[in-house]
C-alpha atoms as a PDB file:
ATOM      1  CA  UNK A   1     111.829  73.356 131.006  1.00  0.00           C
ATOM      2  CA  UNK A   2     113.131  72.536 134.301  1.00  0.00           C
ATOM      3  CA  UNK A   3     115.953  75.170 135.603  1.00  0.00           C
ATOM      4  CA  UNK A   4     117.530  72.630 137.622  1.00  0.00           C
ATOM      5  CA  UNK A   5     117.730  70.442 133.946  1.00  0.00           C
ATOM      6  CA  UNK A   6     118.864  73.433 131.419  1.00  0.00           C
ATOM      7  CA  UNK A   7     121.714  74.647 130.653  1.00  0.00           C
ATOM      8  CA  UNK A   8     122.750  78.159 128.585  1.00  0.00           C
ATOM      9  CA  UNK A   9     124.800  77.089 125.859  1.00  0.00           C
ATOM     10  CA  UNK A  10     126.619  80.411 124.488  1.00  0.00           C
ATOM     11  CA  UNK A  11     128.448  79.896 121.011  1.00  0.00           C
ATOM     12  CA  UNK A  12     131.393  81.192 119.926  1.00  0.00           C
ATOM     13  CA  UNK A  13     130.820  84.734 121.132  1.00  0.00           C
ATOM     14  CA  UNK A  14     134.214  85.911 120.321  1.00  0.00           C
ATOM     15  CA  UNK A  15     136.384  88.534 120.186  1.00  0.00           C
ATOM     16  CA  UNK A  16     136.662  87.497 116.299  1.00  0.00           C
ATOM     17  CA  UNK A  17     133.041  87.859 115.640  1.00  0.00           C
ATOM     18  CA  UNK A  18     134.099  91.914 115.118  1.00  0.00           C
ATOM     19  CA  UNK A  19     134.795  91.100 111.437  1.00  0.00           C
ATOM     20  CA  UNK A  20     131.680  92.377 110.355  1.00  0.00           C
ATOM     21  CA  UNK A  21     128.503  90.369 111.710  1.00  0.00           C
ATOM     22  CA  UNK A  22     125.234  92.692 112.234  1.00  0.00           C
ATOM     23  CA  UNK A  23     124.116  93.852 115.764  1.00  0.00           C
ATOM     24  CA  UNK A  24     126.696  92.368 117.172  1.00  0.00           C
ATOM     25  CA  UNK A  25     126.652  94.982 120.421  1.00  0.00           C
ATOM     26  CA  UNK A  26     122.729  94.110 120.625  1.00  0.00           C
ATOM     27  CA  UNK A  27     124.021  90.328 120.799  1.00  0.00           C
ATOM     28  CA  UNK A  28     126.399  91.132 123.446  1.00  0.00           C
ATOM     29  CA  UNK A  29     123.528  93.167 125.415  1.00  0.00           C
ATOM     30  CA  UNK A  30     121.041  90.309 124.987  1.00  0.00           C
ATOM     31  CA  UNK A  31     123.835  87.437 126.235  1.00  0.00           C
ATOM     32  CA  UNK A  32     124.631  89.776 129.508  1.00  0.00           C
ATOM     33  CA  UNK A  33     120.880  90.093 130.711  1.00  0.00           C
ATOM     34  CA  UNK A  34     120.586  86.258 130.532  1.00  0.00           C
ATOM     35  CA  UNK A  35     123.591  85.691 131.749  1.00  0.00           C
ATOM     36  CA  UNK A  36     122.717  87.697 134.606  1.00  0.00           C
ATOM     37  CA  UNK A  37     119.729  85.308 135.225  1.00  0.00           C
ATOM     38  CA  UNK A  38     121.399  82.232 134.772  1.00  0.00           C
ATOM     39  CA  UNK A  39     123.698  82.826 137.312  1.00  0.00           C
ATOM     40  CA  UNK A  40     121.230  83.925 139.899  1.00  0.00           C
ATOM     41  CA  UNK A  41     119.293  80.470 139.299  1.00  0.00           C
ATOM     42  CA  UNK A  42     122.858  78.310 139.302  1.00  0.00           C
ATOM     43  CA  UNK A  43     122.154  77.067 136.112  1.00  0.00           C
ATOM     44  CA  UNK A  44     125.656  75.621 133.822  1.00  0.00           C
ATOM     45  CA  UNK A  45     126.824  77.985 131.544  1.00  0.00           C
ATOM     46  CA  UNK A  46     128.917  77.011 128.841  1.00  0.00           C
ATOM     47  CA  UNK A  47     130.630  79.094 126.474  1.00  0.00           C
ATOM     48  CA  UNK A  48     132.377  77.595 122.975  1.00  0.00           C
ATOM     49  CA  UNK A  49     135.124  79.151 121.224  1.00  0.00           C
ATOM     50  CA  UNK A  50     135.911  78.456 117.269  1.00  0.00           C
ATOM     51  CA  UNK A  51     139.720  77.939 117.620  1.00  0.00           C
ATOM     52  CA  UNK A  52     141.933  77.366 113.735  1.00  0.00           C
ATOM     53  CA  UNK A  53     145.811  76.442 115.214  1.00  0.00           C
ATOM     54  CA  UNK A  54     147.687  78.937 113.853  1.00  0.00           C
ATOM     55  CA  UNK A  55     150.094  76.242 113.073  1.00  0.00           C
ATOM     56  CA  UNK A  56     147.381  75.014 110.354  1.00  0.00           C
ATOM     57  CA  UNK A  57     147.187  71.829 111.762  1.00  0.00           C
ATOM     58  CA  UNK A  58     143.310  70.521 111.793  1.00  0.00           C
ATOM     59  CA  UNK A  59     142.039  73.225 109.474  1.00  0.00           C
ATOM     60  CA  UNK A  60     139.047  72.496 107.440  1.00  0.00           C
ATOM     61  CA  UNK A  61     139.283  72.026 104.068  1.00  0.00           C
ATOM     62  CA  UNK A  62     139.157  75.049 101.998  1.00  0.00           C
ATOM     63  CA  UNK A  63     139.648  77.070 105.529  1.00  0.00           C
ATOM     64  CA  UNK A  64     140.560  81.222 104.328  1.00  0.00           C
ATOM     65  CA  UNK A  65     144.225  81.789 104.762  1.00  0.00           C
ATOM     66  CA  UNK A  66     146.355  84.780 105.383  1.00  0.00           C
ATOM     67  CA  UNK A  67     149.272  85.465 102.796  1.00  0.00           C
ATOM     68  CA  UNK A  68     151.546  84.025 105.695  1.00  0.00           C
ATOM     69  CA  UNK A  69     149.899  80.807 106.010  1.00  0.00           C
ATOM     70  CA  UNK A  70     147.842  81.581 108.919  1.00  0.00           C
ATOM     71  CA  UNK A  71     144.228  81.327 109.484  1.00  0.00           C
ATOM     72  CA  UNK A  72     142.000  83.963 108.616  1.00  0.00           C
ATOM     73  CA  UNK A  73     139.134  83.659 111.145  1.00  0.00           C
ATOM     74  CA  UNK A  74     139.640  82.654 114.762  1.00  0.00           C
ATOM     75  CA  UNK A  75     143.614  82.250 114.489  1.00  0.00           C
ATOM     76  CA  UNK A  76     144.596  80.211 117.872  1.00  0.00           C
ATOM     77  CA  UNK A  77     147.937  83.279 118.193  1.00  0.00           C
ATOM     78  CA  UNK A  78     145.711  86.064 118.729  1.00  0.00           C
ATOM     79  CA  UNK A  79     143.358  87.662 121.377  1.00  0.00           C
ATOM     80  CA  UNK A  80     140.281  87.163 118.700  1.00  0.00           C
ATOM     81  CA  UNK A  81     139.902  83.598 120.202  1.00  0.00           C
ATOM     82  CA  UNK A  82     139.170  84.975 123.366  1.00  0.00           C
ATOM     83  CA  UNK A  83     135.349  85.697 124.276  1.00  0.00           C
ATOM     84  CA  UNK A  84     133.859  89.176 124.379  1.00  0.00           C
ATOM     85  CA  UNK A  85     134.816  90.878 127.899  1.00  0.00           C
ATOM     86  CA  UNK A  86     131.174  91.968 128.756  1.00  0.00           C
ATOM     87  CA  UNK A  87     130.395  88.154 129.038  1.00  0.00           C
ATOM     88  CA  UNK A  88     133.287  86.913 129.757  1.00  0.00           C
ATOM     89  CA  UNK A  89     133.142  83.197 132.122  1.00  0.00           C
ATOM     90  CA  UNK A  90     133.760  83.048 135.295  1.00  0.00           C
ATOM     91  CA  UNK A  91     136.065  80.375 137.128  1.00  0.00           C
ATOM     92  CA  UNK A  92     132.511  77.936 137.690  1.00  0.00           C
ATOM     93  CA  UNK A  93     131.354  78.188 133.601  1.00  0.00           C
ATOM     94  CA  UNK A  94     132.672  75.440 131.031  1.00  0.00           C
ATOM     95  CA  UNK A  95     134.522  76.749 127.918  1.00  0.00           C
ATOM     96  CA  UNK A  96     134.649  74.214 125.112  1.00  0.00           C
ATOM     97  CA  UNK A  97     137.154  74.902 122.428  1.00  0.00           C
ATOM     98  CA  UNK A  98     135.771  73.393 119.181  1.00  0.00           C
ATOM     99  CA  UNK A  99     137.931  72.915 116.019  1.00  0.00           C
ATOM    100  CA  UNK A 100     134.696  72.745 113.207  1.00  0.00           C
ATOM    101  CA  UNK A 101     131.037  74.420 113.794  1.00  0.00           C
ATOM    102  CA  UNK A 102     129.094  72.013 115.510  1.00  0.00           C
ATOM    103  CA  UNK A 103     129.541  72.315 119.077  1.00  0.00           C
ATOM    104  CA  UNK A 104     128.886  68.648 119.640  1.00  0.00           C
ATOM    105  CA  UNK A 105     131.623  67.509 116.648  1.00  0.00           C
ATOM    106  CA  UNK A 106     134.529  65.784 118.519  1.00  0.00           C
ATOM    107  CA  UNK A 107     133.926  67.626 121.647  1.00  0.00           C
ATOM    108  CA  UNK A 108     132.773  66.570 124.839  1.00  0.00           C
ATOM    109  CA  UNK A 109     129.880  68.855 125.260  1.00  0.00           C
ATOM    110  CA  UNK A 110     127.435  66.158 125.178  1.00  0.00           C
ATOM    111  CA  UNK A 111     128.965  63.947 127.698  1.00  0.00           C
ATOM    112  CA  UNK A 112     129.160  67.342 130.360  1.00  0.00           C
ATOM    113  CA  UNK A 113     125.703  67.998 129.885  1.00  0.00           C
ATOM    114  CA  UNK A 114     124.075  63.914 130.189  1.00  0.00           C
ATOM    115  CA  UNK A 115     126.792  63.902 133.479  1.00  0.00           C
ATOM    116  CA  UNK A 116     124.679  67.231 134.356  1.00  0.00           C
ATOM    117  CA  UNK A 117     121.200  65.625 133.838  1.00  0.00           C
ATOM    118  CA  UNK A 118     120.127  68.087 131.611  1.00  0.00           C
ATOM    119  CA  UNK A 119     117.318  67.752 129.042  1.00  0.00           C
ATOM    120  CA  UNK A 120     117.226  71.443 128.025  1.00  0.00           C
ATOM    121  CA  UNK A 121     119.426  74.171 126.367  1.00  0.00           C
ATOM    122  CA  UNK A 122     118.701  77.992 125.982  1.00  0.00           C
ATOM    123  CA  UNK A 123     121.204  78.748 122.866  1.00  0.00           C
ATOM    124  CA  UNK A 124     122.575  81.930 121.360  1.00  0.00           C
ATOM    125  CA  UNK A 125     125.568  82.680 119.493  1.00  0.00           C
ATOM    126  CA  UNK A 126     126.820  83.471 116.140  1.00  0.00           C
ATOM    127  CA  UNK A 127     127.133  82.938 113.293  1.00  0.00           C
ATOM    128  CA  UNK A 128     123.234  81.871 113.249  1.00  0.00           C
ATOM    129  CA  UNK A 129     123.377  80.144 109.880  1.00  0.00           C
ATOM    130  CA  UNK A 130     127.197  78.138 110.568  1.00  0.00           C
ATOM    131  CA  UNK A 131     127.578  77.369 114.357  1.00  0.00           C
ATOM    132  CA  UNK A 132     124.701  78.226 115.698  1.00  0.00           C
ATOM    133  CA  UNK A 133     122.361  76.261 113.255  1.00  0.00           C
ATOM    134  CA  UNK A 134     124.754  73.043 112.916  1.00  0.00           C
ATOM    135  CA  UNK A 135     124.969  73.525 116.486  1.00  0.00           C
ATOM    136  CA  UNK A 136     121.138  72.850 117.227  1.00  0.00           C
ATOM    137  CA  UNK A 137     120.739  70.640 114.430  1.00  0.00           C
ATOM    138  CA  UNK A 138     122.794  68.246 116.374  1.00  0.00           C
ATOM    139  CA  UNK A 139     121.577  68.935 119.917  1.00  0.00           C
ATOM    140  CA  UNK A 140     117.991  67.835 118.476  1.00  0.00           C
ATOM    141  CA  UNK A 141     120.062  64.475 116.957  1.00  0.00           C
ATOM    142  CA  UNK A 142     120.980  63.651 120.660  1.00  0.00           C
ATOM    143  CA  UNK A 143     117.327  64.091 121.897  1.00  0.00           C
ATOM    144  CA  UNK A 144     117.714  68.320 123.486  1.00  0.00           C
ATOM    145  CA  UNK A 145     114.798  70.650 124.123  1.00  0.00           C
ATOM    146  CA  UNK A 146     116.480  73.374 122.382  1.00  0.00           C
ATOM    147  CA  UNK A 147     115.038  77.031 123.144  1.00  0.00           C
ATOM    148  CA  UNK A 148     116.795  79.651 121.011  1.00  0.00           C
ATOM    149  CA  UNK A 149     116.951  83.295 121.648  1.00  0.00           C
ATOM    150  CA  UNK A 150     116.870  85.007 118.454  1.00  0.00           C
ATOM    151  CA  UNK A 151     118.246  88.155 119.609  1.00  0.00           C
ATOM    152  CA  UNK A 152     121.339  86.646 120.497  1.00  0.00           C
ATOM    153  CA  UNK A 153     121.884  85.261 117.217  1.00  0.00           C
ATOM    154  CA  UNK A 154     123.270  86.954 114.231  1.00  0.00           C
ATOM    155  CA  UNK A 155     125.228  86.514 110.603  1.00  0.00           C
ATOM    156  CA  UNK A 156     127.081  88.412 108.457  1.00  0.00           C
ATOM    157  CA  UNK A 157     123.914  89.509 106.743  1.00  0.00           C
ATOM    158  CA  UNK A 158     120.439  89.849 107.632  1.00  0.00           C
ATOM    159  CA  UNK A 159     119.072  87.310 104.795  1.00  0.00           C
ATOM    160  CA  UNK A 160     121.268  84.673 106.276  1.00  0.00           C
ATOM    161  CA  UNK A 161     119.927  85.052 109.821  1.00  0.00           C
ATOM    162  CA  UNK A 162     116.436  84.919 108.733  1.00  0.00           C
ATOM    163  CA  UNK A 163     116.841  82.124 106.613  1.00  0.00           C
ATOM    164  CA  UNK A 164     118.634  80.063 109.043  1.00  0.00           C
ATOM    165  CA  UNK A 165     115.962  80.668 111.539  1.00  0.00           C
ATOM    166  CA  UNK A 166     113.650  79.676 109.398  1.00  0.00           C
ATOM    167  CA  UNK A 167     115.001  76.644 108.565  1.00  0.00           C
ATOM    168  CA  UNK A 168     115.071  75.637 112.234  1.00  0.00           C
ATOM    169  CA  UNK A 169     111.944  76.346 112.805  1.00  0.00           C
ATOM    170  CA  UNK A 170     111.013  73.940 110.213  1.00  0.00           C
ATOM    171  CA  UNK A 171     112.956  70.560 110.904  1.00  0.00           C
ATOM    172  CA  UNK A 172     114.001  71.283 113.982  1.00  0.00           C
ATOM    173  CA  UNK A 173     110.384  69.698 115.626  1.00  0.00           C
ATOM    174  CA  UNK A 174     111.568  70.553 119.197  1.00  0.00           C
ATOM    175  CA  UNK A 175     112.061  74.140 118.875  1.00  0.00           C
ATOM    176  CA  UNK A 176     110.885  76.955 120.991  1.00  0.00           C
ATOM    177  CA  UNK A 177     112.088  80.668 119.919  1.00  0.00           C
ATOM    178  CA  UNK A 178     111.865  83.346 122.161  1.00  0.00           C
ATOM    179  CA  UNK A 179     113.081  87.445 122.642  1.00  0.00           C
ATOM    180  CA  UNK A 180     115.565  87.997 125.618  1.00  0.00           C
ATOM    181  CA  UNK A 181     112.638  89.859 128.109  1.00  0.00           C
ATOM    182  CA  UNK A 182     110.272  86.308 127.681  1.00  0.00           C
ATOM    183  CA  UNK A 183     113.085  83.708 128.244  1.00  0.00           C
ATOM    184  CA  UNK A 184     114.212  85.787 131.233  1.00  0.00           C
ATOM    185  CA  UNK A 185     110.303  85.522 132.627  1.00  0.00           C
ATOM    186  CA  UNK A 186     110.629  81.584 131.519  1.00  0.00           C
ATOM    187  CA  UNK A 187     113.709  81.154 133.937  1.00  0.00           C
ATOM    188  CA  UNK A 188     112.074  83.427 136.777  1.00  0.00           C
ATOM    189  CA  UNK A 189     109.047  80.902 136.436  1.00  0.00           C
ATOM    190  CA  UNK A 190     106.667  83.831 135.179  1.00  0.00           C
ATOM    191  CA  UNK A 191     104.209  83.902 132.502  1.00  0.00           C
ATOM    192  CA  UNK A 192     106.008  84.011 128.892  1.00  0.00           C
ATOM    193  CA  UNK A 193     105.576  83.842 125.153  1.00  0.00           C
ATOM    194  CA  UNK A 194     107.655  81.346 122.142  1.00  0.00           C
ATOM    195  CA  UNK A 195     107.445  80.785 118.460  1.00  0.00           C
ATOM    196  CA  UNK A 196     106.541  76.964 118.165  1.00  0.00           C
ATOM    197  CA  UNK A 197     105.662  74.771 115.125  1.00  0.00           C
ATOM    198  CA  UNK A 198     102.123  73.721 115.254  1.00  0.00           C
ATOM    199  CA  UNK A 199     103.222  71.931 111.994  1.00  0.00           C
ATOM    200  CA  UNK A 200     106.249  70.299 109.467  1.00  0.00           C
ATOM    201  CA  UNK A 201     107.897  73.329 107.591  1.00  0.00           C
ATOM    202  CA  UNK A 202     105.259  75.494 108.776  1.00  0.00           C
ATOM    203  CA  UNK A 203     107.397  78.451 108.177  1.00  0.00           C
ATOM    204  CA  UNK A 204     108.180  78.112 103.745  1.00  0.00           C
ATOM    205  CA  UNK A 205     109.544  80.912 102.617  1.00  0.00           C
ATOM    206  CA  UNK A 206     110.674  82.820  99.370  1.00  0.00           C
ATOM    207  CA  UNK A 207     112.858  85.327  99.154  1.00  0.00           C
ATOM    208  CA  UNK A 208     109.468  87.913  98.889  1.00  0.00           C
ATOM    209  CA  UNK A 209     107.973  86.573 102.162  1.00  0.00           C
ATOM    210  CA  UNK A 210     111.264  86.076 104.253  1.00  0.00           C
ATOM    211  CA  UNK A 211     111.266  89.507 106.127  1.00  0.00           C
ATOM    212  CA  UNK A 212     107.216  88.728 106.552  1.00  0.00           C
ATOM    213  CA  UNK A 213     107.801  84.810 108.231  1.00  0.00           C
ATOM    214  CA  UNK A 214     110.286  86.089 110.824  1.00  0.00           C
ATOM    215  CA  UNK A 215     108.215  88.767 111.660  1.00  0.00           C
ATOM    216  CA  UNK A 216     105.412  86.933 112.412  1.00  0.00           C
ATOM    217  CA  UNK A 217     107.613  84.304 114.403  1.00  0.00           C
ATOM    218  CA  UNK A 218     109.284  87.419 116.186  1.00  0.00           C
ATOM    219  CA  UNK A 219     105.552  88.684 117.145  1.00  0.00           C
ATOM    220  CA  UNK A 220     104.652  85.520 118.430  1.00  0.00           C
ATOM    221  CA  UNK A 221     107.677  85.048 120.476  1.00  0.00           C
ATOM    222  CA  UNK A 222     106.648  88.448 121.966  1.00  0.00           C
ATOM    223  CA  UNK A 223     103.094  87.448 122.736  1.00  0.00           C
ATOM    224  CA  UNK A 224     101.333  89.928 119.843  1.00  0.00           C
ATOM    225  CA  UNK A 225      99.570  88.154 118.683  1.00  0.00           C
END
């Protein structure tokens, strides 16, 4: 990973993501101390946010709705659009307003970062098993190192985070997972420790051994190993 080729790819770290998703102020502290980095180094930062018109226009199908009509989650008349103060962008970052999960569905994400020359993103975000995991599904599609930061990821429940790590780290043949302190050593161009696959859906799981397979991906990211 080149710093001059990667950009930090932040999803949908809204306001909105209060309505219950685990850790969430560990998520925020994680984003910050990268953040911090990845300005110091110049390196593009863009932010998405999950926006539902208020109007209902453009909702998915199915989409929650308020009694009134409105959208449940991530309504475009509110503050809970906006992203989370702590982080918020600055006048040089890119925010991409998304209307489904993806970051790359009918948005023009891909065509900012090609324009860029990058090759490589460093992802967090939330929620790890909707946006987050369609999110890097389809940055591998269009041929991205993806390095994910699992301590800026969350769900609503643990289960759902570990499983959706999990399944990335099976299919998704590019991965690299790290913690927050070796990623910020990987951009300072020190010595630093990842979860990779050594092989196809190296990381099964059951619903006994799910706790056991992230810890033993979150040990390696760590360099215990």
């Amino acid at each position: 990973m080149q710093n001059n080729k990667t950009a930090l790819v932040l999803i949908d770290l809204q306001k909105e993501s209060d309505f219950g998703l685990i850790n969430m102020d560990s998520v925020v502290t994680h984003t910050q101390k990268i953040v911090e980095v990845a300005r110091e180094k110049q390196m593009p930062i863009i932010y998405t946010r999950h926006i539902n018109r208020q109007d209902g226009i453009g909702l998915s199908s199915g989409e929650p709705l308020n009694e009134d009509g409105t959208p449940y989650f991530y309504d475009s008349g509110t503050e809970n659009i906006e992203i989370w103060d702590e982080i918020a962008p600055q006048k040089e970052d890119i925010v991409i307003d998304k209307y489904r999960w993806s970051a790359f569905f009918e948005t023009e994400l891909d065509l900012l970062l090609k324009s860029m020359g990058v090759t490589d993103l460093i992802v967090g975000g939330v929620v790890t098993d909707g946006c987050v995991m369609t999110s890097v599904y389809d940055a591998y599609f269009r041929d991205y190192n993806v390095h994910l930061i699992e301590e800026m990821c969350t769900a609503s429940n643990e289960g759902s985070h570990q499983a959706a790590i999990l399944n990335m780290a099976n299919w998704v043949y590019n991965l690299k997972i790290y913690n927050t302190d070796n990623m910020l050593k990987k951009i300072q161009g020190e010595k630093h420790h990842y979860w990779a696959s050594d092989k196809v859906d190296s990381k099964q799981f059951t619903a006994e051994t799910l706790k056991e397979q992230i810890e033993n991906i979150q040990q390696i990211a760590k360099g215990e190993f």
